[in-house]
N, C-alpha and C. Protein backbone atom coordinates (compact mmCIF):
# COMPACT_ATOMS: atom_id res chain seq x y z
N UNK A 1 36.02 52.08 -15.27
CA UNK A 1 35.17 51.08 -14.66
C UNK A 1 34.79 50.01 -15.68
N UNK A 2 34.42 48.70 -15.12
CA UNK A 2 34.05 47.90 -15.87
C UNK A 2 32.46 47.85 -16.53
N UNK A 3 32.24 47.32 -17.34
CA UNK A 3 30.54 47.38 -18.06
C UNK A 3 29.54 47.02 -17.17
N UNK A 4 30.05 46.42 -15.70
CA UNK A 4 29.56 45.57 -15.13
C UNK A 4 29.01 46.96 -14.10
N UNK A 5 30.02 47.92 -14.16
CA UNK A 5 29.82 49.14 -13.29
C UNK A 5 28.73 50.20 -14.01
N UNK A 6 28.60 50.03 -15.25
CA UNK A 6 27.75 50.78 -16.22
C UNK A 6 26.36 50.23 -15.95
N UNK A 7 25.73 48.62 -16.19
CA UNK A 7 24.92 48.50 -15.93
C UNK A 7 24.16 48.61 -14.36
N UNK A 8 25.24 49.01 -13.86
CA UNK A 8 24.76 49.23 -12.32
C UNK A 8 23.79 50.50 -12.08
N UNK A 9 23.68 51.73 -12.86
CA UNK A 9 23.63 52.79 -12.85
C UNK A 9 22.09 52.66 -13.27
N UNK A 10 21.28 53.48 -12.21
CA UNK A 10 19.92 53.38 -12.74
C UNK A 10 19.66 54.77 -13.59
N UNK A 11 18.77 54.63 -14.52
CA UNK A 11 18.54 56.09 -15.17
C UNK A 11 18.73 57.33 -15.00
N UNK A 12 17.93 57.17 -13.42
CA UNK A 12 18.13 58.72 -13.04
C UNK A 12 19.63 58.99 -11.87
N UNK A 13 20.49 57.91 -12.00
CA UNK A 13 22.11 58.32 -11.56
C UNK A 13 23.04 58.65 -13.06
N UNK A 14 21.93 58.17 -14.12
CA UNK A 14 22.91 58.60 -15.04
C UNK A 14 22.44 60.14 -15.44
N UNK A 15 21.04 60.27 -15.43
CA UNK A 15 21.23 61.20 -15.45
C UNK A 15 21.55 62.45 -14.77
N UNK A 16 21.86 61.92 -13.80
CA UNK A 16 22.26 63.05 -12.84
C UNK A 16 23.89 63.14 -13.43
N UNK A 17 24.63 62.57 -13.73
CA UNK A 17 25.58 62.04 -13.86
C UNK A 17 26.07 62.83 -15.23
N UNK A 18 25.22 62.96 -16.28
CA UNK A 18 25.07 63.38 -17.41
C UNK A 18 25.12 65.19 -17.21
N UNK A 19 24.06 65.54 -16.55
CA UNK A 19 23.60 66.63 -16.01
C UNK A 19 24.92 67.81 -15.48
N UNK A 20 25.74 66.73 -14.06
CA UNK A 20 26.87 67.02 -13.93
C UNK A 20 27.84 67.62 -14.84
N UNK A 21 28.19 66.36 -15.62
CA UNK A 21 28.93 66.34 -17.27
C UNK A 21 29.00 67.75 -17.95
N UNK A 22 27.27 68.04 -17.83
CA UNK A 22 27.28 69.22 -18.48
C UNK A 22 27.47 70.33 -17.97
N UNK A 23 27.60 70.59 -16.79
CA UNK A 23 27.33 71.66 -15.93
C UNK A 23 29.13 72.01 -15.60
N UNK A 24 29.52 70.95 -15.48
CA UNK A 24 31.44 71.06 -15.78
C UNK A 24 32.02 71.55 -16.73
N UNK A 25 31.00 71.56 -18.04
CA UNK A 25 31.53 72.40 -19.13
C UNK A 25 30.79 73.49 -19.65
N UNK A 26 30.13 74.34 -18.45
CA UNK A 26 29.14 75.40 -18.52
C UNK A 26 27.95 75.22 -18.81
N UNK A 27 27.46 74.12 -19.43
CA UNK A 27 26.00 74.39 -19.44
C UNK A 27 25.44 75.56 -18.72
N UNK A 28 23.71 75.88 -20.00
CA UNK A 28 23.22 76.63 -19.37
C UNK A 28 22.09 76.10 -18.81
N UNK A 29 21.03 76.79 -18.31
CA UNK A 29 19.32 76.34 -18.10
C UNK A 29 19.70 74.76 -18.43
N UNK A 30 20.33 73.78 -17.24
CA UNK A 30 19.80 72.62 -17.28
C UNK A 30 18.94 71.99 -16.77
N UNK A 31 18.35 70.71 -17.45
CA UNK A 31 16.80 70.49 -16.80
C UNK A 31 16.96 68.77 -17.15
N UNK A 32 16.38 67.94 -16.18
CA UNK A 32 16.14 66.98 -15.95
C UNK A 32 14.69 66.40 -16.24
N UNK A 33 13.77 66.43 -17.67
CA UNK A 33 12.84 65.83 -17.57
C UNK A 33 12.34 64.31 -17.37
N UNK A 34 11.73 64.24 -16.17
CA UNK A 34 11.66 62.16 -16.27
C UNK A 34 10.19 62.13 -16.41
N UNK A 35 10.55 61.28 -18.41
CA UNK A 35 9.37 61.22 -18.71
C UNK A 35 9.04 59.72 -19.21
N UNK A 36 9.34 58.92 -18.07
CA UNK A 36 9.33 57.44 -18.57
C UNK A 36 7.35 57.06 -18.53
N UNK A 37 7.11 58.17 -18.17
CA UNK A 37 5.13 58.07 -17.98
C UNK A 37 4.43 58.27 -18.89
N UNK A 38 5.10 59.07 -19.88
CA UNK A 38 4.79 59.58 -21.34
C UNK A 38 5.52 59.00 -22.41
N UNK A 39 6.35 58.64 -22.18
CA UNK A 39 7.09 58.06 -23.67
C UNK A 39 7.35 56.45 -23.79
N UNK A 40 7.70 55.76 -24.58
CA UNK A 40 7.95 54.28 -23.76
C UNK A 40 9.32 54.09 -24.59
N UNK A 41 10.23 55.02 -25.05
CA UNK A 41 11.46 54.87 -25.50
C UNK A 41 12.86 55.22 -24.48
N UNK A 42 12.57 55.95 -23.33
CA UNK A 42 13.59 56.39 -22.53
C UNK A 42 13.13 56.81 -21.09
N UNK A 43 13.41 57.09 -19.92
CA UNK A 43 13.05 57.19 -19.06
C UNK A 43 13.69 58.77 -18.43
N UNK A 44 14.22 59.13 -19.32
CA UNK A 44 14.89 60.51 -18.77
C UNK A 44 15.17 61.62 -20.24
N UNK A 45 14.96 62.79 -20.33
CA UNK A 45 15.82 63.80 -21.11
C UNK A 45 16.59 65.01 -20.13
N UNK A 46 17.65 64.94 -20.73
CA UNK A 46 18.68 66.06 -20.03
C UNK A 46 18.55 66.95 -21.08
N UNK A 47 18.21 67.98 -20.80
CA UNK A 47 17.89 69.50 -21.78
C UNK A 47 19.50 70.43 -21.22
N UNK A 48 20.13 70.81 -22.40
CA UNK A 48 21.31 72.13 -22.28
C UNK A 48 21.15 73.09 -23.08
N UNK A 49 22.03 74.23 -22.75
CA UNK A 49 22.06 74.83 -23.90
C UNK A 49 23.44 75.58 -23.78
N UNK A 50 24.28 75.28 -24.37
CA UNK A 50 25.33 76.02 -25.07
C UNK A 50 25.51 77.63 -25.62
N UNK A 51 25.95 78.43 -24.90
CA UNK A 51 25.70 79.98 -25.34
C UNK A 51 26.44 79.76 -27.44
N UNK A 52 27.45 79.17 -27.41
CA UNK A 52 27.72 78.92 -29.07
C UNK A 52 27.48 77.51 -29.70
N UNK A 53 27.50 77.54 -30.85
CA UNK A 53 27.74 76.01 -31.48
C UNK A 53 29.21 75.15 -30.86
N UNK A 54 30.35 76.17 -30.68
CA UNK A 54 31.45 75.44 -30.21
C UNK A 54 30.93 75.12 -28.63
N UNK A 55 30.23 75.88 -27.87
CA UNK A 55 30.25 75.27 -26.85
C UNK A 55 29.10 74.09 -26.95
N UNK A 56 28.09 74.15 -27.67
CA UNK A 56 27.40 72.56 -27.75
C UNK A 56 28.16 71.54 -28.12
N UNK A 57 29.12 72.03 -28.64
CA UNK A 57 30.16 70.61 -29.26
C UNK A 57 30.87 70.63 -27.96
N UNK A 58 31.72 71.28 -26.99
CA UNK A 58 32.21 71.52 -26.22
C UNK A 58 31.44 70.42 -25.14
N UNK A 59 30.05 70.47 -24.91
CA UNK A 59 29.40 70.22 -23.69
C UNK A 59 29.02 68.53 -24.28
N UNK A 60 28.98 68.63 -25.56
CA UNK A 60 28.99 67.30 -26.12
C UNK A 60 30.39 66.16 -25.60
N UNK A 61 31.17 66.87 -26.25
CA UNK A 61 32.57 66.25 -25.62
C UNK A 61 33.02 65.74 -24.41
N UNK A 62 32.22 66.62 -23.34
CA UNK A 62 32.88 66.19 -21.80
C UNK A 62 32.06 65.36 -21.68
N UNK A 63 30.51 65.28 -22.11
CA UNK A 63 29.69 64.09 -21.32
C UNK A 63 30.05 63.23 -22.33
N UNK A 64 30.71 62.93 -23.48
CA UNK A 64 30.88 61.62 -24.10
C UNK A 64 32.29 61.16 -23.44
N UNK A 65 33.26 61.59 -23.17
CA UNK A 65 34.48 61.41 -22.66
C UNK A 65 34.29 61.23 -21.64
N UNK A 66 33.42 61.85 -20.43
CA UNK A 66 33.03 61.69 -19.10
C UNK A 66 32.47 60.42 -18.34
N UNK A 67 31.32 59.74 -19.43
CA UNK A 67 30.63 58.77 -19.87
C UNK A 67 31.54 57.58 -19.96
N UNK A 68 32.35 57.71 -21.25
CA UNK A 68 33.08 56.31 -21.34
C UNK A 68 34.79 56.59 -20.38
N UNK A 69 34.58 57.57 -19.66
CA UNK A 69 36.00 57.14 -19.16
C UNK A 69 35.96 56.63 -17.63
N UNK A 70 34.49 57.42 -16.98
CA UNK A 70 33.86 56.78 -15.79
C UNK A 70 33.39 55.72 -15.69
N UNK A 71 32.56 55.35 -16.55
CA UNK A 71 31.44 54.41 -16.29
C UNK A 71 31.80 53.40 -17.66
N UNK A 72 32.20 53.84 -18.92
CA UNK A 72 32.70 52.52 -20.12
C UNK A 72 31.40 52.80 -20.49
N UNK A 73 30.33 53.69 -20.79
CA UNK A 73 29.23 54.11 -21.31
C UNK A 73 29.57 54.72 -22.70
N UNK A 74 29.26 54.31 -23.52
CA UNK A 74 28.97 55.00 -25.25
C UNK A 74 27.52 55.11 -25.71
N UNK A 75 27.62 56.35 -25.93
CA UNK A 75 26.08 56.79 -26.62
C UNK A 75 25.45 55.40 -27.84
N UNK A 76 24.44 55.18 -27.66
CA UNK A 76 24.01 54.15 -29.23
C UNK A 76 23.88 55.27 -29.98
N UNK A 77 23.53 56.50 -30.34
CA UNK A 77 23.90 57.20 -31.26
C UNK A 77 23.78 58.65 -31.06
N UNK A 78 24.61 59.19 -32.13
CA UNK A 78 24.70 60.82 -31.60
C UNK A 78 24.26 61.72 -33.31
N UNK A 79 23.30 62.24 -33.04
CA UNK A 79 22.72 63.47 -34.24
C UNK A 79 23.15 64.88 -33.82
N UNK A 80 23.41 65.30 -34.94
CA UNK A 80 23.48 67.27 -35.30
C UNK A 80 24.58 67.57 -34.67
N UNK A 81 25.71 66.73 -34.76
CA UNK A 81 27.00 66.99 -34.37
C UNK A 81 28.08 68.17 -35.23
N UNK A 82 27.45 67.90 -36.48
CA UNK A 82 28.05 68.23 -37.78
C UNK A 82 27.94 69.92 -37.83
N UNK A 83 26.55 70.31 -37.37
CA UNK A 83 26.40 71.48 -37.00
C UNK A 83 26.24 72.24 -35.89
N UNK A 84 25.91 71.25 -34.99
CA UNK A 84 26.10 71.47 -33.73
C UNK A 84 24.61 72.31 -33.05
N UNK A 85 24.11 72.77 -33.45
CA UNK A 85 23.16 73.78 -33.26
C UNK A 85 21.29 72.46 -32.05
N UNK A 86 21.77 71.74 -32.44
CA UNK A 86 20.55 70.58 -31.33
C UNK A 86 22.13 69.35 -31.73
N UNK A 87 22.64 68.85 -30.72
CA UNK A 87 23.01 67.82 -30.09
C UNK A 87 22.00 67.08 -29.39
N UNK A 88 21.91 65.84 -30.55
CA UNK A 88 20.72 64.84 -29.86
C UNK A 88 22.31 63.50 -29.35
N UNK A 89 22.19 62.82 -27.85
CA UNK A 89 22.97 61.54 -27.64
C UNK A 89 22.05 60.64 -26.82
N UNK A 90 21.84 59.49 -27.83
CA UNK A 90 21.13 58.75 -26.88
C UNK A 90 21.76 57.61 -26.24
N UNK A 91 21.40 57.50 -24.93
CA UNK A 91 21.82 56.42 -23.68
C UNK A 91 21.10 55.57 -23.75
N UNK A 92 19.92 55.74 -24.53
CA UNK A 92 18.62 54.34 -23.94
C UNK A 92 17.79 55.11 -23.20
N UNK A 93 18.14 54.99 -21.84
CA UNK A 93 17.52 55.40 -20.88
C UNK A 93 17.54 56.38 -20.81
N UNK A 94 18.39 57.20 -20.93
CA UNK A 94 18.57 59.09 -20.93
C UNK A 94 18.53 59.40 -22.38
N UNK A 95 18.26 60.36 -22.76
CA UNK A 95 18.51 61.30 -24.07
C UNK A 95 18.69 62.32 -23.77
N UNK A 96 19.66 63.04 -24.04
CA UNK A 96 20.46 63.82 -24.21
C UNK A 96 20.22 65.38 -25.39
N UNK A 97 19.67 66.47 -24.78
CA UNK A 97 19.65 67.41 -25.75
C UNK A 97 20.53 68.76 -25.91
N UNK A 98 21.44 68.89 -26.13
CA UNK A 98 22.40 70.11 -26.08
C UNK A 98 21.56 70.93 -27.09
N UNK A 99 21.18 72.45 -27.04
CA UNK A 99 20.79 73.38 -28.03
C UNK A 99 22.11 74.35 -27.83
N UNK A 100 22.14 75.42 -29.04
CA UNK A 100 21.86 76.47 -29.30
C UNK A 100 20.64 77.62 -28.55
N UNK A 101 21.07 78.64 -27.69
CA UNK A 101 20.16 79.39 -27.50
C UNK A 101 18.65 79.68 -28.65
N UNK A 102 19.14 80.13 -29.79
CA UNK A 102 18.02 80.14 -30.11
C UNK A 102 16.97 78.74 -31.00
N UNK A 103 18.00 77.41 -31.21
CA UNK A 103 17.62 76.28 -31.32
C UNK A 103 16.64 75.83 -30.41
N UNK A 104 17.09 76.00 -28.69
CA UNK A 104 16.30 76.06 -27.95
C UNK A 104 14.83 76.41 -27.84
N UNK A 105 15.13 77.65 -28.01
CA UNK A 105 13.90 78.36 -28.23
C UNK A 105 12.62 77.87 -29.22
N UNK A 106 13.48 77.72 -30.17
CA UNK A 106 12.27 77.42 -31.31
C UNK A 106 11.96 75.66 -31.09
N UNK A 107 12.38 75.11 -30.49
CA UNK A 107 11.92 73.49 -30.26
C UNK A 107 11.33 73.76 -29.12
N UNK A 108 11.34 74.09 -27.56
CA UNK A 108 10.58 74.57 -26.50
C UNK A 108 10.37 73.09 -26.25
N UNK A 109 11.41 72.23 -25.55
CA UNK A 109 11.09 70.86 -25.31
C UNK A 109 10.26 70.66 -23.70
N UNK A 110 10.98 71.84 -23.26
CA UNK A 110 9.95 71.92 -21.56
C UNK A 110 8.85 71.92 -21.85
N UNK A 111 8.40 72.95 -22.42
CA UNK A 111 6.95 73.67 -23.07
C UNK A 111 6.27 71.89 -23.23
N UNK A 112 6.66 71.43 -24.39
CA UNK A 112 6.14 70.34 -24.90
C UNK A 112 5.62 69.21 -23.75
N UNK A 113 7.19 68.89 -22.90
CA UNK A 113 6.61 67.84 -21.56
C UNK A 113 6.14 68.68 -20.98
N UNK A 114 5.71 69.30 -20.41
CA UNK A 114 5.37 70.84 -19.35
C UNK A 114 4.92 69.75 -17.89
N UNK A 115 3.71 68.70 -18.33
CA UNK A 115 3.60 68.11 -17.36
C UNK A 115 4.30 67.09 -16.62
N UNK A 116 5.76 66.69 -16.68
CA UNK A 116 6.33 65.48 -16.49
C UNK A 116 7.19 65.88 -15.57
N UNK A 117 7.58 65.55 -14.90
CA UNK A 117 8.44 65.77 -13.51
C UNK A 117 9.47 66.29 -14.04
N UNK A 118 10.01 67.23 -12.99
CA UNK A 118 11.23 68.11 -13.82
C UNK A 118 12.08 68.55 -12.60
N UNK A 119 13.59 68.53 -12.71
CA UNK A 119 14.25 69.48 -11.67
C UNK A 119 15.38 70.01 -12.68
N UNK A 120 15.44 70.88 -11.92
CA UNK A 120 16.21 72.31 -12.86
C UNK A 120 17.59 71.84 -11.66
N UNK A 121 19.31 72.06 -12.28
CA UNK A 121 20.19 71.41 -12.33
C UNK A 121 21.20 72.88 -12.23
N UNK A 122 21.78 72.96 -11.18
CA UNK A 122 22.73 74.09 -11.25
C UNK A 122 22.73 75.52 -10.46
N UNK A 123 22.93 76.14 -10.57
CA UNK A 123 22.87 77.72 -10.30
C UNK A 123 22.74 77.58 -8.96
């Protein structure tokens, strides 16, 4: 699609969109926090978690390939690739968190928004 088709996409189609992405390459416990009420940097986080490091790189891969081969979307930047263990990709509007099970755990990003609108993605 053209860029023209990218900016068409409101936050929460990307992140649904994203969500998808991940759920095609197993994601686990995915979650949709929209916390554009609390933060003033993004309007969405997509929370995953990867049972290994290869599969956070794994779940990394389809939504970056998924992203620019649908829509011509590229992350402005991508952290903890190297180890894989928290995959941060940010969209702007979405951010993007792939964990590690127990990465997960010890950051507790639900816990943190607890109050911000949330739908759980899958199963």
């Amino acid at each position: 699609m053209t860029d023209q088709a990218a900016t068409q996409l409101t936050p929460e189609q990307l992140a649904h969109a994203i969500a998808q992405l991940a759920s095609d390459r197993k994601a686990i416990d995915l979650v949709e926090l929209q916390v554009r009420e609390v933060l003033g940097y993004t309007d969405y986080f997509v929370v995953a978690t990867g049972n290994t490091e290869r599969q956070v790189k794994a779940i990394h891969d389809g939504i970056h390939r998924g992203l620019k081969d649908e829509y011509g979307i590229l992350p402005r930047r991508v952290e903890g690739l190297t180890e894989s263990r928290w995959v941060l990709m940010d969209y702007l509007d979405v951010v993007v968190h792939i964990f590690t099970p127990d990465a997960r755990e010890y950051y507790r990003l639900e816990q943190l928004w607890g109050e911000v609108p949330k739908r759980a993605v899958g199963d």
